[in-house]
PDB file of N, CA and C in Angstrom:
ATOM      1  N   UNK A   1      89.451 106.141  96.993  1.00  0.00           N
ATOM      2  CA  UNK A   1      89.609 107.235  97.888  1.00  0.00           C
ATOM      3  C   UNK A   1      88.629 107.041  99.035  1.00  0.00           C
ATOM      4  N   UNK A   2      89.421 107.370 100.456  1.00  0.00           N
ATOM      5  CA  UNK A   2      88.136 107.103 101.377  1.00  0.00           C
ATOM      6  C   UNK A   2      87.951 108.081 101.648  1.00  0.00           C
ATOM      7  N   UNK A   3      86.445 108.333 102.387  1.00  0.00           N
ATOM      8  CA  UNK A   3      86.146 109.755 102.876  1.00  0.00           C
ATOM      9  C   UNK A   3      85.185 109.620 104.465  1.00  0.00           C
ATOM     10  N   UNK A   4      85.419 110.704 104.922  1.00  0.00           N
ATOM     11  CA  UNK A   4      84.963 110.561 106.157  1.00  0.00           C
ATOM     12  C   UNK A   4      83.584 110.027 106.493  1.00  0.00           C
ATOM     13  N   UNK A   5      82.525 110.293 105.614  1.00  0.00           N
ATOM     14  CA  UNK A   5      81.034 109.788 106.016  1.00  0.00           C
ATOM     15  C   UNK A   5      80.335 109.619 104.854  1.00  0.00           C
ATOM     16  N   UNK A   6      81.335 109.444 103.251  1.00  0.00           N
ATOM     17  CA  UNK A   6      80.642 109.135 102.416  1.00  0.00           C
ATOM     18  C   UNK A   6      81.186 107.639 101.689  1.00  0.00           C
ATOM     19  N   UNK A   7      81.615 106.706 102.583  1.00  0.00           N
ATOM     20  CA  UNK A   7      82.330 105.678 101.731  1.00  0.00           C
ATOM     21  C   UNK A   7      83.559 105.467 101.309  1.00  0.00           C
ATOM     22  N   UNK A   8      83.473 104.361 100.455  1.00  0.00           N
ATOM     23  CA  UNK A   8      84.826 104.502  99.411  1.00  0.00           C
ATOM     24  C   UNK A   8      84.731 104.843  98.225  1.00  0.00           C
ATOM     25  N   UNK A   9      85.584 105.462  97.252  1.00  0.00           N
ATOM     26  CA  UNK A   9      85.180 105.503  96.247  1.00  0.00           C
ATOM     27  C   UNK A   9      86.465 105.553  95.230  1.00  0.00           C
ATOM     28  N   UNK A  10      86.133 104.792  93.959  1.00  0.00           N
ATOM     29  CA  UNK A  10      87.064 103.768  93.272  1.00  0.00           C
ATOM     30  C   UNK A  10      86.610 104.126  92.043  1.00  0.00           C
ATOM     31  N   UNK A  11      87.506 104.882  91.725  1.00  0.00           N
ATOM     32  CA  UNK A  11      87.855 104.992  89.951  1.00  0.00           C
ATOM     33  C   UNK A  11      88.129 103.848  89.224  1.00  0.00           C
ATOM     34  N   UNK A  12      87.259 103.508  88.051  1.00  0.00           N
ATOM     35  CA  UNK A  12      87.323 101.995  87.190  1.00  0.00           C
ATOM     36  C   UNK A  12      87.556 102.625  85.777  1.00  0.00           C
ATOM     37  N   UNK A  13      88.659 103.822  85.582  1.00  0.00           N
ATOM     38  CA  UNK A  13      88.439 104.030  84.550  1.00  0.00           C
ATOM     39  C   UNK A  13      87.943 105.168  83.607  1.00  0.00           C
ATOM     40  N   UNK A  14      86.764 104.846  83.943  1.00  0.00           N
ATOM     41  CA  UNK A  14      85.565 105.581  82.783  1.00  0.00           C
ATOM     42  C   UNK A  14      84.599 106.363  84.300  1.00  0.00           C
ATOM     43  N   UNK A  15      84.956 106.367  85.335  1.00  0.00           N
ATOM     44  CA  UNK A  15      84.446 107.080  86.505  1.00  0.00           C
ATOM     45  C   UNK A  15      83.919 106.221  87.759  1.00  0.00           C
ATOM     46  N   UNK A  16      83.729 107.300  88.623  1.00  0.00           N
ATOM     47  CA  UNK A  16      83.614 106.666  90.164  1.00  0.00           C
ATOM     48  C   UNK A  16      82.278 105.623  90.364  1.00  0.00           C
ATOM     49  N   UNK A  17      82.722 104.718  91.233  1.00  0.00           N
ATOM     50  CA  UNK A  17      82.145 103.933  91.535  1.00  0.00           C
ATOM     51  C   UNK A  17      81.977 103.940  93.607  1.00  0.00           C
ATOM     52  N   UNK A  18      80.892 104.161  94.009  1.00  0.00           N
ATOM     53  CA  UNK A  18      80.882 104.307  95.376  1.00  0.00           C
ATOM     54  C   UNK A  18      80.481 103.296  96.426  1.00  0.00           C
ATOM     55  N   UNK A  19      80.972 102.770  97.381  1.00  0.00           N
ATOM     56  CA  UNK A  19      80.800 101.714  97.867  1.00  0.00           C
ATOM     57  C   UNK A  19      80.360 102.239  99.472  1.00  0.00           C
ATOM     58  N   UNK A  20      79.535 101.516  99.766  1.00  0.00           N
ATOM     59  CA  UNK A  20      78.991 102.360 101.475  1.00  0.00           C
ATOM     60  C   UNK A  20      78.749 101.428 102.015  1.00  0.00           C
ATOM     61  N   UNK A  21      78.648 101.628 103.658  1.00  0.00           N
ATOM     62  CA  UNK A  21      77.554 100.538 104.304  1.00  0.00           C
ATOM     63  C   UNK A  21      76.344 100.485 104.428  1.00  0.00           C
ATOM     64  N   UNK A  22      75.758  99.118 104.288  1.00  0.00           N
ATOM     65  CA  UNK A  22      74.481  98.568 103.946  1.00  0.00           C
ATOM     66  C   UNK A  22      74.411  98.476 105.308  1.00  0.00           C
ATOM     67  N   UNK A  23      73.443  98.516 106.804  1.00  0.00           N
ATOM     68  CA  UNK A  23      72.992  97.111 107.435  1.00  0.00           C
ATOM     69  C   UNK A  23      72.356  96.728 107.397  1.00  0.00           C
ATOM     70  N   UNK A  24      72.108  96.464 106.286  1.00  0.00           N
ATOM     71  CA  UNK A  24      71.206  95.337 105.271  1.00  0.00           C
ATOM     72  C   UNK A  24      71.746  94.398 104.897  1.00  0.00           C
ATOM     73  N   UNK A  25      73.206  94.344 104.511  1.00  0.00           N
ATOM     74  CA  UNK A  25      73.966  93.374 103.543  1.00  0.00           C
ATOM     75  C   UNK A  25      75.499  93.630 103.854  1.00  0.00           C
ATOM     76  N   UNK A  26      75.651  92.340 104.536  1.00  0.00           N
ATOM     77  CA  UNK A  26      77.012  91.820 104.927  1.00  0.00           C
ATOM     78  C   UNK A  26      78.066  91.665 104.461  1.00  0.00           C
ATOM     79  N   UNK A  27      77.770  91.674 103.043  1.00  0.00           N
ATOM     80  CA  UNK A  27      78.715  92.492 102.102  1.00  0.00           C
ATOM     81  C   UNK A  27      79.181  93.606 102.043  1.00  0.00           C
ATOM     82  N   UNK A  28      79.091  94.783 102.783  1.00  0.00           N
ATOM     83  CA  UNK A  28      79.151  96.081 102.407  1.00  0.00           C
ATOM     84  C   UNK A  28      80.245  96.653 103.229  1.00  0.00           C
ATOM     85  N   UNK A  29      80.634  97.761 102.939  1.00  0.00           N
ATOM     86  CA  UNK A  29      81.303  97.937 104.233  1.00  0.00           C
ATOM     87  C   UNK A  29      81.106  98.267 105.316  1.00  0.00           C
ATOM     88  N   UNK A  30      81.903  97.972 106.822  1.00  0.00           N
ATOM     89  CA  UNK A  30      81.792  98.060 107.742  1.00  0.00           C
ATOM     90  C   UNK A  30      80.902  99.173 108.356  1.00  0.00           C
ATOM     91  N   UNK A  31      81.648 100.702 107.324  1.00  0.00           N
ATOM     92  CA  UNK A  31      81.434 101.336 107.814  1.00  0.00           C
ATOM     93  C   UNK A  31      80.870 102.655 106.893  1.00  0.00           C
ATOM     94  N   UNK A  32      80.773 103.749 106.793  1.00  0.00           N
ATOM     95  CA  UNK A  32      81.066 104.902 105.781  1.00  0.00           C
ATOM     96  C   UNK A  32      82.213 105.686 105.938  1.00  0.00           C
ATOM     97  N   UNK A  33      82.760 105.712 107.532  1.00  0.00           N
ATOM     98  CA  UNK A  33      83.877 106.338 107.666  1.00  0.00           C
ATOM     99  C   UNK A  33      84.827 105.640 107.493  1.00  0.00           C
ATOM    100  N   UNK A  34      86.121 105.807 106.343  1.00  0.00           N
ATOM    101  CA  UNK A  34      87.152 105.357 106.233  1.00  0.00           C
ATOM    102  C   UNK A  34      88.273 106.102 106.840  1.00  0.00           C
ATOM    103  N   UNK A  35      88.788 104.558 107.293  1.00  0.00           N
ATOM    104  CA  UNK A  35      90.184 105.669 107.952  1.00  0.00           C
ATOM    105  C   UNK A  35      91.583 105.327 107.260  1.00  0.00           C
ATOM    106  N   UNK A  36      91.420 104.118 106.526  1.00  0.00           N
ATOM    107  CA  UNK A  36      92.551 103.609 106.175  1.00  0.00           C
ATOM    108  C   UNK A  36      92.317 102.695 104.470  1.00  0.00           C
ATOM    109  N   UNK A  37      93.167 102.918 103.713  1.00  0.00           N
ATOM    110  CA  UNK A  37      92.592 102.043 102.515  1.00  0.00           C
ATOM    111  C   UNK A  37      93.867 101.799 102.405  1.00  0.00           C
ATOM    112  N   UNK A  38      94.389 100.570 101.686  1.00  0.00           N
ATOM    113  CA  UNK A  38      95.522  99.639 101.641  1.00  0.00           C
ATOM    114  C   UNK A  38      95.341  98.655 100.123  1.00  0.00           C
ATOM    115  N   UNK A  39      96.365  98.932  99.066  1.00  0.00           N
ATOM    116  CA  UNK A  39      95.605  97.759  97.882  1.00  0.00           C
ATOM    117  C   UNK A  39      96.932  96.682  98.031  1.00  0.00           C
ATOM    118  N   UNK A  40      96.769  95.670  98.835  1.00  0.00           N
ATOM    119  CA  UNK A  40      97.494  94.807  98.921  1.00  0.00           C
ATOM    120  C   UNK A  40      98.692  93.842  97.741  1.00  0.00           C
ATOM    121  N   UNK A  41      97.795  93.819  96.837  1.00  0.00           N
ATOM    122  CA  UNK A  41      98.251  92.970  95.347  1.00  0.00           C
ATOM    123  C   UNK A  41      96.897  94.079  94.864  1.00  0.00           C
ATOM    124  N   UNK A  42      97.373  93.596  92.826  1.00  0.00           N
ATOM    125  CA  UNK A  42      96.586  94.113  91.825  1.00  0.00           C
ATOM    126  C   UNK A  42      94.840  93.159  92.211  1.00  0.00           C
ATOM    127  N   UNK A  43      94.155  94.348  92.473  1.00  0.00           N
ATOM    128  CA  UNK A  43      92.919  93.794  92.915  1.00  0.00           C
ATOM    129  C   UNK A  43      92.742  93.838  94.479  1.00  0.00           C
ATOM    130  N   UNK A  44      92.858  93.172  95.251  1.00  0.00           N
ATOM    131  CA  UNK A  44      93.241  93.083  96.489  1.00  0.00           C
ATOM    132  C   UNK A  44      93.124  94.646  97.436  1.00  0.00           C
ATOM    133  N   UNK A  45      91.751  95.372  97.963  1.00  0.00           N
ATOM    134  CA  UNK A  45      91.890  95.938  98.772  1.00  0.00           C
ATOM    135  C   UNK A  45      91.903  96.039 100.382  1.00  0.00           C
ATOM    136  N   UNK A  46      92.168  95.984 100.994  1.00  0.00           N
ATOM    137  CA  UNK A  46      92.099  96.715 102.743  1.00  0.00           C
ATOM    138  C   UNK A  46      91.601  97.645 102.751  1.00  0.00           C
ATOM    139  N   UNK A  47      90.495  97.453 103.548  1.00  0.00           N
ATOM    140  CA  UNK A  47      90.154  98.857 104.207  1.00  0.00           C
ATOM    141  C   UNK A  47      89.954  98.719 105.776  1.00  0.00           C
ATOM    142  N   UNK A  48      89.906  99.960 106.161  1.00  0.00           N
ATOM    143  CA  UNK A  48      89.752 100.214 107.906  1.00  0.00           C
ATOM    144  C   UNK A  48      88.737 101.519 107.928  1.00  0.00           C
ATOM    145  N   UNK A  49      88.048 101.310 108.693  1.00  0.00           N
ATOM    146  CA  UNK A  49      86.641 101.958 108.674  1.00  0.00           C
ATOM    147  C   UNK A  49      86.647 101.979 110.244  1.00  0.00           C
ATOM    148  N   UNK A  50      85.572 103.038 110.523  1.00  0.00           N
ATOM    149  CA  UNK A  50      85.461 103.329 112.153  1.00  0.00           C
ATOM    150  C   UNK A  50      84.707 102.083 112.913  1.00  0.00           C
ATOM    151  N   UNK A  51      84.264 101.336 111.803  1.00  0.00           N
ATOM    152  CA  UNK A  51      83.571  99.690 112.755  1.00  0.00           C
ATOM    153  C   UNK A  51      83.933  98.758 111.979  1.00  0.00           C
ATOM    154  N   UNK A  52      85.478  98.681 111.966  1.00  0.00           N
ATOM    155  CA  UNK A  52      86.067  97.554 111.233  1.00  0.00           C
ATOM    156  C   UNK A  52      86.760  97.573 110.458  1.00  0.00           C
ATOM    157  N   UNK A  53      87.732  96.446 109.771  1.00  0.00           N
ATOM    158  CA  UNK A  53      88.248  95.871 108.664  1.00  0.00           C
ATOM    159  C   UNK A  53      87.436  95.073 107.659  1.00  0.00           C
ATOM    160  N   UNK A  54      87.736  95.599 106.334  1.00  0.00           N
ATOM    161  CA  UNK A  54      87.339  94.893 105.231  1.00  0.00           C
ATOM    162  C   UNK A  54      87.949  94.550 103.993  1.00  0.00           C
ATOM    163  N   UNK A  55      87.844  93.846 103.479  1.00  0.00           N
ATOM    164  CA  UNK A  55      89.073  93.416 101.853  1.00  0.00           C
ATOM    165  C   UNK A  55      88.198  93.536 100.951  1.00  0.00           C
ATOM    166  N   UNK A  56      88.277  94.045 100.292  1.00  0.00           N
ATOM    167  CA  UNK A  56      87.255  94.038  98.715  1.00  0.00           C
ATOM    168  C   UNK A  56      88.251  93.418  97.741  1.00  0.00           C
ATOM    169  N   UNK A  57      87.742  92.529  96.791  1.00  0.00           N
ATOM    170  CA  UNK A  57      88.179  91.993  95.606  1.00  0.00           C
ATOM    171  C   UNK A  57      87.639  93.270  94.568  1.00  0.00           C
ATOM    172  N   UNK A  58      88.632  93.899  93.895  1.00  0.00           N
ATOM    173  CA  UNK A  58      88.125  95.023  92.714  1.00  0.00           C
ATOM    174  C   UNK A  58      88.046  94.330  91.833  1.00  0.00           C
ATOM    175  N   UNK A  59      88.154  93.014  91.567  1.00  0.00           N
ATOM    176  CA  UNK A  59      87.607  92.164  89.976  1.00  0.00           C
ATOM    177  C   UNK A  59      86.360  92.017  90.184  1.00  0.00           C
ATOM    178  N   UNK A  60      85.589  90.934  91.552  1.00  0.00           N
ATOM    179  CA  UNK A  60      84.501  90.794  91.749  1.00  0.00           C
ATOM    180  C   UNK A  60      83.446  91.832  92.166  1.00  0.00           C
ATOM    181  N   UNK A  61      84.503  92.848  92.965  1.00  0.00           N
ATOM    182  CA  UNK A  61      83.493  93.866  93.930  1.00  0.00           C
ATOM    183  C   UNK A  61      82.550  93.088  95.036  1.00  0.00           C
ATOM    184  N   UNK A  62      83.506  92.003  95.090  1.00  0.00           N
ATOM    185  CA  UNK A  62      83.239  91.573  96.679  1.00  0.00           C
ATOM    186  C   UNK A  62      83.906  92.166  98.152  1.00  0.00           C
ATOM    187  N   UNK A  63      82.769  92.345  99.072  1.00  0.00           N
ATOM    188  CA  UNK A  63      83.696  93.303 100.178  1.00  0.00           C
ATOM    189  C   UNK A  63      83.505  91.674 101.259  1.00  0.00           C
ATOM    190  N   UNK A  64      84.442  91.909 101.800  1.00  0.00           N
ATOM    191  CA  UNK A  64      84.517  90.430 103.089  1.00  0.00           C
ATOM    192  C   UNK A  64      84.781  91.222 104.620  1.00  0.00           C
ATOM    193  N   UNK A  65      83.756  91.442 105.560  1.00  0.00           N
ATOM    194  CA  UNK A  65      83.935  92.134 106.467  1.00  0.00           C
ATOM    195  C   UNK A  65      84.823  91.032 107.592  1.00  0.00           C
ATOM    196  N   UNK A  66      85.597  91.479 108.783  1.00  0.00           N
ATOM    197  CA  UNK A  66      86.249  90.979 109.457  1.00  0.00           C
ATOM    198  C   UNK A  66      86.090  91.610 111.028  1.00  0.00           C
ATOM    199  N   UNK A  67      85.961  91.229 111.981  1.00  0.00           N
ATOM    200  CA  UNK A  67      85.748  92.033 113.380  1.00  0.00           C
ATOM    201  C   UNK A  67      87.068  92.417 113.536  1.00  0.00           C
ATOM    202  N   UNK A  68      87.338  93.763 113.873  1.00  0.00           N
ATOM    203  CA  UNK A  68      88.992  93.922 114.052  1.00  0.00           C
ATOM    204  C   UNK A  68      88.972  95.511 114.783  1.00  0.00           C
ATOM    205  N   UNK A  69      89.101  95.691 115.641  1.00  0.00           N
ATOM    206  CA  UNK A  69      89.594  97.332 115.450  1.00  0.00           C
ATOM    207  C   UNK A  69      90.369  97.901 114.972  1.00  0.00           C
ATOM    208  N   UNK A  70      90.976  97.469 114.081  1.00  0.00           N
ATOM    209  CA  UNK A  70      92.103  97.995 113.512  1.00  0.00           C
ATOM    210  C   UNK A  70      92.174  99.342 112.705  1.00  0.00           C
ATOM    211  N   UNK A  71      93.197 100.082 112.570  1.00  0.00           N
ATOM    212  CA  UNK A  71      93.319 101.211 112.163  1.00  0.00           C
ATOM    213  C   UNK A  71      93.691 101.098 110.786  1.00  0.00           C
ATOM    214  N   UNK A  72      95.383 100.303 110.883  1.00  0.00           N
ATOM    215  CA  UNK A  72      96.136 100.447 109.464  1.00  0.00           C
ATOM    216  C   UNK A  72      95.947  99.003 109.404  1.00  0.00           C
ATOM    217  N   UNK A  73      96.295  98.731 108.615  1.00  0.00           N
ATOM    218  CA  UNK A  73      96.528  97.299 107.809  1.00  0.00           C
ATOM    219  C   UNK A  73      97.965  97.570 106.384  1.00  0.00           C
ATOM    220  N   UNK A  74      98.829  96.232 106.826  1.00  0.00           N
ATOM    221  CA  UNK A  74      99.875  96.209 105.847  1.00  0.00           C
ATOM    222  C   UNK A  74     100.628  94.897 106.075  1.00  0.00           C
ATOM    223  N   UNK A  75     101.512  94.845 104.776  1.00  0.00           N
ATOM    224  CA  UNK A  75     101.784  93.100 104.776  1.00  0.00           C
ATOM    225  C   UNK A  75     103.587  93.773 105.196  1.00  0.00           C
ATOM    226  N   UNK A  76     103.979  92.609 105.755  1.00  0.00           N
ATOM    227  CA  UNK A  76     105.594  92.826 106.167  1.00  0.00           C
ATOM    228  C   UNK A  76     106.136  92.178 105.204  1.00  0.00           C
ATOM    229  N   UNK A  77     107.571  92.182 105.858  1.00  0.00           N
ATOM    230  CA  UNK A  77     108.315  91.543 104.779  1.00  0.00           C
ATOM    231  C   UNK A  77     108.209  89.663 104.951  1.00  0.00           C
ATOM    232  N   UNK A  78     107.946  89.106 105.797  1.00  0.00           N
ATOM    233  CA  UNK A  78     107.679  87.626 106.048  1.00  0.00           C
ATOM    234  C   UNK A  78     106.367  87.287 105.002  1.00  0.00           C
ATOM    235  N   UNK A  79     105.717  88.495 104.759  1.00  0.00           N
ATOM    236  CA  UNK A  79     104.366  88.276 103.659  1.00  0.00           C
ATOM    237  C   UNK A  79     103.247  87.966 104.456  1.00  0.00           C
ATOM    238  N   UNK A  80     102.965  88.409 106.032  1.00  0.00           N
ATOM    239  CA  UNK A  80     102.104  88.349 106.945  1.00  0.00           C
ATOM    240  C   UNK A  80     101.348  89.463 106.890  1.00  0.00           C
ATOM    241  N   UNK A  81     100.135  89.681 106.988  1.00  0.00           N
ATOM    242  CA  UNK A  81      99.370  91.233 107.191  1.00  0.00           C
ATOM    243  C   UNK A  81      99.574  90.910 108.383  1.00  0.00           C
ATOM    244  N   UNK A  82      99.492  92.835 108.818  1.00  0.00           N
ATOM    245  CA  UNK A  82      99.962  93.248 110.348  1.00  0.00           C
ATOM    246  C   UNK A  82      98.561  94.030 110.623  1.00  0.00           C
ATOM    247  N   UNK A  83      98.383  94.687 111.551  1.00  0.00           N
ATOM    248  CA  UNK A  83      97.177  95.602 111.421  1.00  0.00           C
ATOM    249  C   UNK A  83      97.885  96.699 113.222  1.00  0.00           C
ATOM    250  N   UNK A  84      97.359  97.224 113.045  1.00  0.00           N
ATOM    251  CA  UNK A  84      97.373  98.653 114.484  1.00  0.00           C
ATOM    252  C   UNK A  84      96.297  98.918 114.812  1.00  0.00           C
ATOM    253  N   UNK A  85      95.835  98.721 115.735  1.00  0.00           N
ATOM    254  CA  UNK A  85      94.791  99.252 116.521  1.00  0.00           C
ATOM    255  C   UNK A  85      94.433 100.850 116.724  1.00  0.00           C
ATOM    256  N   UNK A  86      95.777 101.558 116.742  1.00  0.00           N
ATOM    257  CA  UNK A  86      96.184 102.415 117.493  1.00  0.00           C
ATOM    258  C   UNK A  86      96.181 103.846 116.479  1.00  0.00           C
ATOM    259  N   UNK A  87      96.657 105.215 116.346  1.00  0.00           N
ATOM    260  CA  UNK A  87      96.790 105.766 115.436  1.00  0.00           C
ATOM    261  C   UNK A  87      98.831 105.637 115.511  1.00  0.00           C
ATOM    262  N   UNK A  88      99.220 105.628 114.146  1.00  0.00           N
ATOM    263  CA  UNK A  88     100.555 105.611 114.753  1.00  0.00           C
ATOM    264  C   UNK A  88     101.206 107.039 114.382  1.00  0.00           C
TER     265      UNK A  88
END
C-alpha cells in the first residue's frame, strides 16, 4: 500500500513491513510519497514516487532506483513496460 508521506507498506503475511526513503542508501526508495505501485510478475514491484521510479524484488527486498518522472508504470501486450509522465 502506498501512502502519501509515509512510504510503502507491504503485508508479508504475519504483518506490515515499511519501506521509506533513505538519502543515505541508494537502495531505498526514491521517495516517501507514493503515487503509483504496480506488481509486475509474482515478486516483481513498480513503484512511482514524487522523485522517481523504483522496482523492488519482494523475495530479496531489493529496491533498484531509476531517474524517470514517471507517474504510472505498466507492461503492454508486446511485454514492454510503458510508463506516463503525466496524470492520466
Amino acid at each position: 500500500m502506498g501512502t502519501q508521506q509515509n512510504g510503502l507498506l507491504c503485508y508479508n503475511g504475519a504483518g506490515f513491513k515499511r519501506y521509506r526513503f533513505d538519502p543515505d542508501n541508494i537502495e531505498s526508495l526514491p521517495s516517501d510519497n507514493i503515487i503509483h505501485v504496480w506488481e509486475e510478475a509474482p515478486g516483481i514491484v513498480w513503484i512511482t514516487t514524487s522523485n522517481g521510479l523504483a522496482k523492488m524484488d519482494r523475495f530479496t527486498n531489493k529496491i533498484t532506483r531509476y531517474s524517470s518522472n514517471a507517474r504510472f508504470v505498466h507492461k503492454g501486450r508486446d511485454n514492454k513496460l510503458y510508463t506516463a509522465e503525466n496524470d492520466l
